[in-house]
C-alpha atoms as a PDB file:
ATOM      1  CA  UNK A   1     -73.398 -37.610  10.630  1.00  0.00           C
ATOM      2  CA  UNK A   2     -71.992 -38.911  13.726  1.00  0.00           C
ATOM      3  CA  UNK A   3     -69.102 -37.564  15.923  1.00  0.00           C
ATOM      4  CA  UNK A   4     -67.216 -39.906  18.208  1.00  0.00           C
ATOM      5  CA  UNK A   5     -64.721 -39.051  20.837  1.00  0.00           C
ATOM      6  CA  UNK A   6     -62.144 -41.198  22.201  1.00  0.00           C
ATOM      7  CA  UNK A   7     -59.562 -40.770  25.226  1.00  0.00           C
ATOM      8  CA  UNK A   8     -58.467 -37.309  25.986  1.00  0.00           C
ATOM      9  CA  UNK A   9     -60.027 -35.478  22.699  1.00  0.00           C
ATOM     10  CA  UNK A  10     -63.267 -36.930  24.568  1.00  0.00           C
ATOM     11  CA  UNK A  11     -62.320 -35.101  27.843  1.00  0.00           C
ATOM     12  CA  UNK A  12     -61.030 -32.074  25.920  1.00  0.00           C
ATOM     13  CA  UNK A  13     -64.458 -31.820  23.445  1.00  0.00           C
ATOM     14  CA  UNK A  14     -66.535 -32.742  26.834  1.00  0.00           C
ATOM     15  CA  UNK A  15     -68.663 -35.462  25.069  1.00  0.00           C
ATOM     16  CA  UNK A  16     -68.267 -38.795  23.632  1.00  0.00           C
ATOM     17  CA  UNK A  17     -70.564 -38.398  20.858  1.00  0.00           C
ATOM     18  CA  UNK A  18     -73.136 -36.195  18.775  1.00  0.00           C
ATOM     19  CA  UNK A  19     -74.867 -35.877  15.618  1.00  0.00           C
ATOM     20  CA  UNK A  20     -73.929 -32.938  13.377  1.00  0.00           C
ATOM     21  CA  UNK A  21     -75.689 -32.190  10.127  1.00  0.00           C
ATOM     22  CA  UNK A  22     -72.991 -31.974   7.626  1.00  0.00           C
ATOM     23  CA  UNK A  23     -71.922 -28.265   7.389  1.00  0.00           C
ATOM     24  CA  UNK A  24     -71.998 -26.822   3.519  1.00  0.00           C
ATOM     25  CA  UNK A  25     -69.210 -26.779   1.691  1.00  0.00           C
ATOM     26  CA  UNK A  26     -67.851 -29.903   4.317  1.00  0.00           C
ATOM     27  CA  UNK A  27     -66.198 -32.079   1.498  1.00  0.00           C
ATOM     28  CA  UNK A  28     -63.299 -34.274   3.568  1.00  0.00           C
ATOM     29  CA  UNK A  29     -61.857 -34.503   6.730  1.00  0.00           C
ATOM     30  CA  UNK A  30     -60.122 -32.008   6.801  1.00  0.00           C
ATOM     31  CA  UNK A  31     -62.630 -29.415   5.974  1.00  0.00           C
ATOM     32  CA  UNK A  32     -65.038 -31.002   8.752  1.00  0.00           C
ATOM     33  CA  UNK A  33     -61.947 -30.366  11.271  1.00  0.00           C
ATOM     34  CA  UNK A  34     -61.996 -27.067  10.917  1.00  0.00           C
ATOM     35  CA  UNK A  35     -65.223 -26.679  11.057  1.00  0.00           C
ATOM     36  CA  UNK A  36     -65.082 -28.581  14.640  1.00  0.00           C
ATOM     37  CA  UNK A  37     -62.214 -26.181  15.451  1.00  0.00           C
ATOM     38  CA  UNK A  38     -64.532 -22.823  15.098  1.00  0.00           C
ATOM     39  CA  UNK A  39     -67.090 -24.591  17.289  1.00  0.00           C
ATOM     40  CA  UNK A  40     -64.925 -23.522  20.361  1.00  0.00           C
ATOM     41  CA  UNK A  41     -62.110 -23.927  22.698  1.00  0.00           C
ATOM     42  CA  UNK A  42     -62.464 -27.772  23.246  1.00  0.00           C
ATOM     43  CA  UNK A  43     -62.675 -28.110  20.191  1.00  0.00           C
ATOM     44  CA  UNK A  44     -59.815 -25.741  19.017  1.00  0.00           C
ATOM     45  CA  UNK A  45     -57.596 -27.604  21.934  1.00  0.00           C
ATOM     46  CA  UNK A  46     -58.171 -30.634  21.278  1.00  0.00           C
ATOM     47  CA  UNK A  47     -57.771 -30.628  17.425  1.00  0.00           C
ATOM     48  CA  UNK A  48     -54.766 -28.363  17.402  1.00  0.00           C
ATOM     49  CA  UNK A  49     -51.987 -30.688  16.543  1.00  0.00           C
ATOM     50  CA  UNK A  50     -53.506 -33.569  13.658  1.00  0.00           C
ATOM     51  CA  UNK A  51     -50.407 -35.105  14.865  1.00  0.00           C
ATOM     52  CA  UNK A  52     -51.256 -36.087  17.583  1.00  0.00           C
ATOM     53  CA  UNK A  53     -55.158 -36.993  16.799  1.00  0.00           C
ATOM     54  CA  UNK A  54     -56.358 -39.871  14.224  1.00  0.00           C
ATOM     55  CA  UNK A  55     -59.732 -40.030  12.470  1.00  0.00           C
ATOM     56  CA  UNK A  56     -61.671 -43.228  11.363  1.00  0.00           C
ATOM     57  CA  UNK A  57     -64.395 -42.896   8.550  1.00  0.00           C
ATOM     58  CA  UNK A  58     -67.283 -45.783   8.518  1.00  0.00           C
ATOM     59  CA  UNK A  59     -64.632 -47.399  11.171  1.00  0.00           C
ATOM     60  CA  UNK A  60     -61.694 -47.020   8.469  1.00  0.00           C
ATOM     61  CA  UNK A  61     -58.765 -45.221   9.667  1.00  0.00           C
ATOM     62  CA  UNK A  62     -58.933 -41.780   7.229  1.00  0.00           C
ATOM     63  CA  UNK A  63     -55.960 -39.336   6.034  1.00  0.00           C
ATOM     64  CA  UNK A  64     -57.552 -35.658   5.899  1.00  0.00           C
ATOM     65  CA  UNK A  65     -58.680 -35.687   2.098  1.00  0.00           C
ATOM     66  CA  UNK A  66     -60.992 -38.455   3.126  1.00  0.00           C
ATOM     67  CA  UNK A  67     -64.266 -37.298   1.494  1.00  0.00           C
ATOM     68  CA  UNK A  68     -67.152 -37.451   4.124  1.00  0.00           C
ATOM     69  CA  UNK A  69     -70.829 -37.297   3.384  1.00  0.00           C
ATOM     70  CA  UNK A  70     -74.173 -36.939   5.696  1.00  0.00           C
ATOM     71  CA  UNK A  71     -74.595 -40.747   7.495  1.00  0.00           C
ATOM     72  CA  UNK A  72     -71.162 -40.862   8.051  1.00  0.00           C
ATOM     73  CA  UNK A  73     -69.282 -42.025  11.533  1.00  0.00           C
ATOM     74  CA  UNK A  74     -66.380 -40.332  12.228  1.00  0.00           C
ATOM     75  CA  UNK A  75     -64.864 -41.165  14.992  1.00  0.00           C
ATOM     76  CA  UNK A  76     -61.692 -38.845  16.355  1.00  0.00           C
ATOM     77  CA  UNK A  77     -59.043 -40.280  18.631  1.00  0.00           C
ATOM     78  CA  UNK A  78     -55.300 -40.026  20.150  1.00  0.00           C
ATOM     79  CA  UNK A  79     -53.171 -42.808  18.623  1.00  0.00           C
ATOM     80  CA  UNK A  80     -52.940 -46.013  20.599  1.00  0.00           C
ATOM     81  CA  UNK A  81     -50.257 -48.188  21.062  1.00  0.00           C
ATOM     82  CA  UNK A  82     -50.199 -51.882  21.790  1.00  0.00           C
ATOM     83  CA  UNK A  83     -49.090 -55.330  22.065  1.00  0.00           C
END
């Protein structure tokens, strides 16, 4: 699987990217959140609020019960505005 980061989760995570064999038991996006949150306090800080953070799946924005499987992009972000 690959892990993007975008904006300030990138500065907050300290990387833009990285490959991540999918954890067991990992079923959606949700579940692959939290495990990003236990990885530590980058992590934790910037995935606190799922407010204020969106996720894309294969480049499809993705609600949390998104499933997710090994190959996967996921790409997490802070929402964007625009005109």
């Amino acid at each position: 699987m690959q892990l993007l980061y975008f904006g300030w989760v990138r500065t907050k995570v300290g990387r833009d990217r990285e490959s991540l064999d999918l954890p067991a038991g990992v079923t959606d996006v949700r579940g692959l959140v939290e495990h990003l949150r236990a990885r530590g306090r980058g992590y934790a800080d910037a995935l606190d609020d799922l407010t204020l953070v969106r996720v894309a799946v294969n480049q499809e924005i993705a609600a949390l019960d998104q499933p997710v499987k090994a190959g996967d992009e996921v790409a997490l972000f802070p929402p964007m505005t625009g005109g």
